[in-house]
N, C-alpha and C. Protein backbone atom coordinates (compact mmCIF):
# COMPACT_ATOMS: atom_id res chain seq x y z
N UNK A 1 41.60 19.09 15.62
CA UNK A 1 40.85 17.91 16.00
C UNK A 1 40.63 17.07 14.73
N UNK A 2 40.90 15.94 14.73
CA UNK A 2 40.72 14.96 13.46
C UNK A 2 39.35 14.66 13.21
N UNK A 3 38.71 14.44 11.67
CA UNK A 3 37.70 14.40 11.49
C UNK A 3 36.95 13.41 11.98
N UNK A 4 37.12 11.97 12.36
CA UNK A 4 36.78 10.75 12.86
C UNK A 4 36.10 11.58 14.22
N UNK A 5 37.09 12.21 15.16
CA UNK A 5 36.90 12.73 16.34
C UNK A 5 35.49 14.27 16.29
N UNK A 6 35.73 14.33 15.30
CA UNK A 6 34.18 15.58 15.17
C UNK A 6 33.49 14.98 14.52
N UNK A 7 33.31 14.03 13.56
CA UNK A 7 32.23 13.12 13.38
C UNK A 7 31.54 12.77 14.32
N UNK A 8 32.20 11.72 15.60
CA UNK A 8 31.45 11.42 16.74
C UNK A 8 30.61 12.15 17.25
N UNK A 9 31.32 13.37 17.59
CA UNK A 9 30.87 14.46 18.43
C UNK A 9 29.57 15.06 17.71
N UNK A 10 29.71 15.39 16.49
CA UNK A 10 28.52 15.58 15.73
C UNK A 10 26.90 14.61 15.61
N UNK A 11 27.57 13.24 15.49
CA UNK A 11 26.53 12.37 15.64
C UNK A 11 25.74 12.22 17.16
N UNK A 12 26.98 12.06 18.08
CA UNK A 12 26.42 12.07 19.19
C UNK A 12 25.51 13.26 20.02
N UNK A 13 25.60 14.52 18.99
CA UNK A 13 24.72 15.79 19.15
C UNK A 13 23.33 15.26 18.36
N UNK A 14 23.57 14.82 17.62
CA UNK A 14 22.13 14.55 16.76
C UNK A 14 21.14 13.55 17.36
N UNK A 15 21.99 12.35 18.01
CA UNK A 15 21.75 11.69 19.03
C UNK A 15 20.68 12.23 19.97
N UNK A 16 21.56 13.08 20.84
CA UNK A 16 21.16 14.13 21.82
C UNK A 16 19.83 14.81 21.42
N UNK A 17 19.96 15.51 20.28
CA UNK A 17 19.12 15.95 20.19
C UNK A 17 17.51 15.64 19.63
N UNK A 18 18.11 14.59 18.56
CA UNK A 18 16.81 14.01 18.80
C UNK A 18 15.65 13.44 19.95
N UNK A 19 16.81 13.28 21.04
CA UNK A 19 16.28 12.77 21.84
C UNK A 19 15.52 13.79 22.55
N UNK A 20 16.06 15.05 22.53
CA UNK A 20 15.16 15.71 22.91
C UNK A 20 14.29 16.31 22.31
N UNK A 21 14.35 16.39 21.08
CA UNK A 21 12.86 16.42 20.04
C UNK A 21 11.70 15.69 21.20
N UNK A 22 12.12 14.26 21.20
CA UNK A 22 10.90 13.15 21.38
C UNK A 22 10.76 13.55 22.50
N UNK A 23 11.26 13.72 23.47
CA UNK A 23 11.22 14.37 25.30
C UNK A 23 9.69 15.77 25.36
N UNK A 24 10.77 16.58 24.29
CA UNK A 24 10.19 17.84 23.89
C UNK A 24 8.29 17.47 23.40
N UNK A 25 7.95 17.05 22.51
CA UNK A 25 7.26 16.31 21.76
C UNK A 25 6.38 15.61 22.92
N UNK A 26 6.68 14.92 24.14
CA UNK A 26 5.66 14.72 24.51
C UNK A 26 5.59 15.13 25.67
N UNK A 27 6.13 16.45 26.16
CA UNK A 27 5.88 17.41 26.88
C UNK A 27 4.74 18.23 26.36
N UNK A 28 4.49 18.24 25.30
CA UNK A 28 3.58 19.49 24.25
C UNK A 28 2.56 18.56 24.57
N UNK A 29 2.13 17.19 23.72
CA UNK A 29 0.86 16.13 24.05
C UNK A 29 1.01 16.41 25.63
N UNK A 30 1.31 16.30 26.83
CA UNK A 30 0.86 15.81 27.95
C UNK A 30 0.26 17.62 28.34
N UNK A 31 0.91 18.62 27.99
CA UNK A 31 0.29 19.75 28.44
C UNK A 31 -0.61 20.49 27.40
N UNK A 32 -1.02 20.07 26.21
CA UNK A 32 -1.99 20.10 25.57
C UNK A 32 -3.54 18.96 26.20
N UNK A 33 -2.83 17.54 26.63
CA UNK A 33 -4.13 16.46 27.33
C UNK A 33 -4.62 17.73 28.70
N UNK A 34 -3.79 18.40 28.99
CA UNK A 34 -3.80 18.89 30.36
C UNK A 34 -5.03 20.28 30.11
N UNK A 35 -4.67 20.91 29.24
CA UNK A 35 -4.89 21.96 28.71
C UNK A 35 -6.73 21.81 28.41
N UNK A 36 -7.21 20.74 27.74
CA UNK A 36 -8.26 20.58 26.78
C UNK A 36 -8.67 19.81 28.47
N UNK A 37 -8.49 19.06 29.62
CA UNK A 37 -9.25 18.43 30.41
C UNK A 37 -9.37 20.24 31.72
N UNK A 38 -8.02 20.66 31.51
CA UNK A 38 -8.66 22.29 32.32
C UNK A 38 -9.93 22.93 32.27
N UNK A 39 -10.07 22.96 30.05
CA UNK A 39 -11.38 23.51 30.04
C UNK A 39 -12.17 22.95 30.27
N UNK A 40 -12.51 21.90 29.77
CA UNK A 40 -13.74 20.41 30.17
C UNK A 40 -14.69 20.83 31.66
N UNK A 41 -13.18 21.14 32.41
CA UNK A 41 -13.41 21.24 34.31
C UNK A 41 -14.18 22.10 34.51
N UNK A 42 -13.54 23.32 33.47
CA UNK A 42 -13.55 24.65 33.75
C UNK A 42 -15.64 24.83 33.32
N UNK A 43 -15.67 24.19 32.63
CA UNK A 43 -16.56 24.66 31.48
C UNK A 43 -17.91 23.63 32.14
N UNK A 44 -17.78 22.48 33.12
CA UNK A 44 -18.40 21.47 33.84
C UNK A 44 -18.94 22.50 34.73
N UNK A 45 -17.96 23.23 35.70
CA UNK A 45 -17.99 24.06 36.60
C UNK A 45 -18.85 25.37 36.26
N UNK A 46 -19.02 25.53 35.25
CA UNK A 46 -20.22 27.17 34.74
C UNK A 46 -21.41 26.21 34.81
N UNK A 47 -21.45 25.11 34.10
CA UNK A 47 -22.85 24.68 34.14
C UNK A 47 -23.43 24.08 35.54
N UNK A 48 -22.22 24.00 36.35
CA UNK A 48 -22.91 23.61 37.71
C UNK A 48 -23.68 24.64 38.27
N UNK A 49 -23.26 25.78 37.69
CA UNK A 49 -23.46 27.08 38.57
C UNK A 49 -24.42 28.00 38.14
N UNK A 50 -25.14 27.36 36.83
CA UNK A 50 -26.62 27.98 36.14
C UNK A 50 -27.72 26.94 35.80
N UNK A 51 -28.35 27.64 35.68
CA UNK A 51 -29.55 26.89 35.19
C UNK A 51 -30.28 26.83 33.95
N UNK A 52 -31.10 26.28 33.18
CA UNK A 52 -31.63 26.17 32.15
C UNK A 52 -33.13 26.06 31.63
N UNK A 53 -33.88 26.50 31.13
CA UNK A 53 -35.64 26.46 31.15
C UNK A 53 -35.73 25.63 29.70
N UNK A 54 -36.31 24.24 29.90
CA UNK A 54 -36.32 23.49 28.51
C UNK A 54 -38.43 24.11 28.45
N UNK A 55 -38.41 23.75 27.07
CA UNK A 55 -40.24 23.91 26.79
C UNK A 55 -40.82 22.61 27.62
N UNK A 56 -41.99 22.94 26.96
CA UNK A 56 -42.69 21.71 27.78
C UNK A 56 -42.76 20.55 26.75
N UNK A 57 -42.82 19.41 27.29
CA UNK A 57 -42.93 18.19 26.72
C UNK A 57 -44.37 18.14 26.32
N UNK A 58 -45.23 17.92 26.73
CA UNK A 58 -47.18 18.28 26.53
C UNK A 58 -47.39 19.46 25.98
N UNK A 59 -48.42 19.42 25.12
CA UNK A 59 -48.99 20.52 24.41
C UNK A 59 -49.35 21.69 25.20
N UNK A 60 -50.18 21.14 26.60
CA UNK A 60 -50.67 21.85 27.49
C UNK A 60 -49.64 22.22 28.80
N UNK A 61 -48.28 21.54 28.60
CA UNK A 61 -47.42 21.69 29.80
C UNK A 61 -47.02 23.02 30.25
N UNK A 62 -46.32 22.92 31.17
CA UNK A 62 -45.42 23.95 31.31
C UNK A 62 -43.89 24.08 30.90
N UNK A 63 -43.16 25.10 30.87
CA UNK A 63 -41.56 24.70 31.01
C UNK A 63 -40.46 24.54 32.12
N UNK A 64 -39.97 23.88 32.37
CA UNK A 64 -39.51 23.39 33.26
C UNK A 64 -37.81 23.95 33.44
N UNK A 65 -37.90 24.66 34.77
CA UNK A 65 -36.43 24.54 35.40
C UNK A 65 -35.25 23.61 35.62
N UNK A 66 -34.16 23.71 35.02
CA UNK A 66 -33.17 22.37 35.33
C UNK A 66 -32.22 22.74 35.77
N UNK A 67 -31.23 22.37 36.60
CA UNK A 67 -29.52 23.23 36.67
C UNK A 67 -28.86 22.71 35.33
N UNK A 68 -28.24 23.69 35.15
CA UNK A 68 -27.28 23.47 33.79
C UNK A 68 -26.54 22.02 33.87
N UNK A 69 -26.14 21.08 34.09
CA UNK A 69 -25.91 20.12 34.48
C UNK A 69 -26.80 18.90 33.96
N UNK A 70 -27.93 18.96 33.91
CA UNK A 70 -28.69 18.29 33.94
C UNK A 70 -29.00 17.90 32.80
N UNK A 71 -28.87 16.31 32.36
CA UNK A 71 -29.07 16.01 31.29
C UNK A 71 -30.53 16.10 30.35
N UNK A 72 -31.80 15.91 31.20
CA UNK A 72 -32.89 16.24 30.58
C UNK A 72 -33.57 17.44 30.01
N UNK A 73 -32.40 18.35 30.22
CA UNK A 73 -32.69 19.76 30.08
C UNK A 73 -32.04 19.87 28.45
N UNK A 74 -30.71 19.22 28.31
CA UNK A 74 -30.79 18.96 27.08
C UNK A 74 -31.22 18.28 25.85
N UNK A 75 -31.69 17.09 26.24
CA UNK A 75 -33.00 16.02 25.91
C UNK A 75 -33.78 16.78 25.48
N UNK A 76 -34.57 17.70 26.31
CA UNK A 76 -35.75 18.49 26.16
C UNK A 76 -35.88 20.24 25.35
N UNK A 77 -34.60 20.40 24.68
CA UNK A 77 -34.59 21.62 24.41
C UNK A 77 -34.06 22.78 25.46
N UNK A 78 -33.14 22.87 26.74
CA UNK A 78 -32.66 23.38 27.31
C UNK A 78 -31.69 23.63 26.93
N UNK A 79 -31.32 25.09 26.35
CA UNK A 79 -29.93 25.40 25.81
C UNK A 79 -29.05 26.26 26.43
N UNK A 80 -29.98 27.77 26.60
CA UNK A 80 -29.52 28.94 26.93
C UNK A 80 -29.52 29.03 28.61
N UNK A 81 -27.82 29.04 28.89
CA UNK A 81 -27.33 29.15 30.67
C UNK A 81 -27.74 30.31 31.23
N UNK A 82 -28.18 30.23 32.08
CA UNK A 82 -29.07 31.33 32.72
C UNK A 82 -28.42 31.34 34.46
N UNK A 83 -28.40 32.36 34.84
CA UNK A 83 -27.30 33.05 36.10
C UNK A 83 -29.05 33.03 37.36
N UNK A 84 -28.64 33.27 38.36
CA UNK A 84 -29.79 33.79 39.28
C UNK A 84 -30.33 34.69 38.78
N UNK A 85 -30.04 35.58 38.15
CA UNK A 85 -31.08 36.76 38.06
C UNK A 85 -31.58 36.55 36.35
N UNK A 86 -31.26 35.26 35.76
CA UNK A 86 -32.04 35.30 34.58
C UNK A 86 -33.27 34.06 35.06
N UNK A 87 -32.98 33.21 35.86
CA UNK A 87 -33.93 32.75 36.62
C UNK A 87 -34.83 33.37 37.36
N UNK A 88 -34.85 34.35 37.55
CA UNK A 88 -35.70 35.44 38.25
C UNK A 88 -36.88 35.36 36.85
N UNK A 89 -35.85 36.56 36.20
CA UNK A 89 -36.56 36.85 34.65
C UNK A 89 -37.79 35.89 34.35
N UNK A 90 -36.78 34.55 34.16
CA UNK A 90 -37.54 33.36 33.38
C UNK A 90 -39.00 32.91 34.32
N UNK A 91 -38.78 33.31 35.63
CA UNK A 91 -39.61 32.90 36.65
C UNK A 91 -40.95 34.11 36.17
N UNK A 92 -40.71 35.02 35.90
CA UNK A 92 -41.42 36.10 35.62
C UNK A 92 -41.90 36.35 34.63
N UNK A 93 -41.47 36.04 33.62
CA UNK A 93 -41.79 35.82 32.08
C UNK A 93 -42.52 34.71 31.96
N UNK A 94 -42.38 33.65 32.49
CA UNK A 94 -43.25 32.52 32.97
C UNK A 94 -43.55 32.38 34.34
N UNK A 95 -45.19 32.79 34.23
CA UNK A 95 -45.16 32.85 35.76
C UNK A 95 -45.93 30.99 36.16
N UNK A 96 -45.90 30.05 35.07
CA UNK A 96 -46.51 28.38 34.98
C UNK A 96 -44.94 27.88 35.04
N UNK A 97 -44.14 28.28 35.64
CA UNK A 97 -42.38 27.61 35.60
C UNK A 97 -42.25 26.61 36.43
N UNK A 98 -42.01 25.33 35.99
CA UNK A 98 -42.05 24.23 37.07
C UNK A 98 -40.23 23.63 37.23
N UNK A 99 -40.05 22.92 38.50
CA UNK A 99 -38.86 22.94 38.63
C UNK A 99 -38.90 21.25 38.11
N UNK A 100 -38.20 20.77 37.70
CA UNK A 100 -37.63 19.83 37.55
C UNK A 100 -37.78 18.50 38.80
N UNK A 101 -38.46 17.71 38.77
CA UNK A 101 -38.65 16.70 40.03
C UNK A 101 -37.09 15.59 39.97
N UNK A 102 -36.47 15.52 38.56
CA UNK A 102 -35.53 15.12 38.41
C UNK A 102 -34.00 15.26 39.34
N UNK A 103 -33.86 16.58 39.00
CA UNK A 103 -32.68 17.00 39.20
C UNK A 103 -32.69 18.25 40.10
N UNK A 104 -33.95 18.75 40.55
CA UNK A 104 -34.26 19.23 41.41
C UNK A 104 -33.59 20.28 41.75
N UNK A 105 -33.82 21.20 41.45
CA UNK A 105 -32.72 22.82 40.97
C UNK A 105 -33.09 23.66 41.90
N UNK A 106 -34.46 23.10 42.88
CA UNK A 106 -34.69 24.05 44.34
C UNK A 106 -33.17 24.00 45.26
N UNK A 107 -32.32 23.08 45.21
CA UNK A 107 -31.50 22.85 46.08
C UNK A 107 -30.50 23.67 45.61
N UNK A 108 -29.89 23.52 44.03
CA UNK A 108 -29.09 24.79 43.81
C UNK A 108 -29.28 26.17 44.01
N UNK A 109 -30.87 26.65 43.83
CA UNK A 109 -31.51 27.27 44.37
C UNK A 109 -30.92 28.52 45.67
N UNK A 110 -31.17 27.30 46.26
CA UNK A 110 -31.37 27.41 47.99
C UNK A 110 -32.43 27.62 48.65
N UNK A 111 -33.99 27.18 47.50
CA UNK A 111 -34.96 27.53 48.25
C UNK A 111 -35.43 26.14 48.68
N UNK A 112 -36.82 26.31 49.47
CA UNK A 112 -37.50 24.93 49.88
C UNK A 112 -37.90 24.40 48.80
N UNK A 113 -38.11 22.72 48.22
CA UNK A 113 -38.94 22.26 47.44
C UNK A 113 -40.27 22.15 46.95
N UNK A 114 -40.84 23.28 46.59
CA UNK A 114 -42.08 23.35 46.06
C UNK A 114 -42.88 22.33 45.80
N UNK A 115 -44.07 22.36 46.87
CA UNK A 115 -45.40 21.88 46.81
C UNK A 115 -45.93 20.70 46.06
N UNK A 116 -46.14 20.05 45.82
CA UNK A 116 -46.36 18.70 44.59
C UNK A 116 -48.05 19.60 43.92
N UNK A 117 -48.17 19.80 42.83
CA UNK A 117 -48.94 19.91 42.24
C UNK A 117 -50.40 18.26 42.33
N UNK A 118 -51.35 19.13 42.05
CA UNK A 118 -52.63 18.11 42.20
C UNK A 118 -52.45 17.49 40.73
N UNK A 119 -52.81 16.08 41.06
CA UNK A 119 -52.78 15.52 39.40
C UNK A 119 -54.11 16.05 39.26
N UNK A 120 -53.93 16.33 37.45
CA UNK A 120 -54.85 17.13 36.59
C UNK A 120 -56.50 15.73 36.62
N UNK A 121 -57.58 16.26 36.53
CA UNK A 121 -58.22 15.47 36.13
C UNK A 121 -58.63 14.16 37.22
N UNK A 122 -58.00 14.45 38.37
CA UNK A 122 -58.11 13.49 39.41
C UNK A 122 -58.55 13.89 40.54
N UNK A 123 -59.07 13.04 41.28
CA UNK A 123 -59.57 13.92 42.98
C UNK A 123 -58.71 12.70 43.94
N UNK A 124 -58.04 13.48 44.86
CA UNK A 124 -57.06 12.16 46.34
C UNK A 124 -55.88 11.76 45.76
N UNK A 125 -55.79 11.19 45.99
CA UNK A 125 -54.04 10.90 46.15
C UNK A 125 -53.87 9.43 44.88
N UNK A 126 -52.83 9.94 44.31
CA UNK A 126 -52.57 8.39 43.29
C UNK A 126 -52.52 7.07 44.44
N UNK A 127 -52.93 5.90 44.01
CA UNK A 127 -52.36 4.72 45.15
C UNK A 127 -51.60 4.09 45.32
């Protein structure tokens, strides 16, 4: 085969193959974007599925129940994800545990919405 004629053939491999470098190349970016939005999902999906006890905002407050989800829970010092049965715990360890009027974590729950507390310092109903 004359050299002119394997020159081509050579270039037109390099051709080729570069091209599939770049093919290659953003097969890796699109299943790496894929990869990092899996966990995001993945990791959205645990916090839907626990809950969180931030302190109290008031000196005299209580601490308050949030679902993991919930942005005021991190606002407020809510860190550590807690399963049903550490919500038990936390319910027990604090037996002044208030739920969240926000985001309302009786419903993840599955229990009824607890009672409205009496405002402190007041007698009847706000107007």
């Amino acid at each position: 085969m004359p050299i002119a004629v394997r020159l081509e053939k050579k270039r037109t491999l390099l051709e080729w193959l570069r091209w599939q470098v770049t093919v290659t190349a953003r097969d890796i970016r699109d299943l790496e974007r894929q990869e990092v939005e899996e966990r995001r999902r993945r990791e959205i999906a645990h916090r839907e599925l626990r809950w969180t006890v931030s302190e109290s905002r008031a000196v005299e407050g209580h601490p308050v129940l949030h679902p993991g989800h919930c942005s005021l829970a991190a606002q407020y010092g809510g860190a550590q994800l807690l399963d049903r049965d550490g919500v038990i715990a936390a319910a027990e360890t604090h037996p002044d545990l208030e739920m969240c009027d926000v985001c309302a974590p009786w419903g993840s729950l599955d229990i009824d919405k607890p009672a409205g507390r009496p405002l402190a310092g007041r007698e009847g109903e706000f107007p």
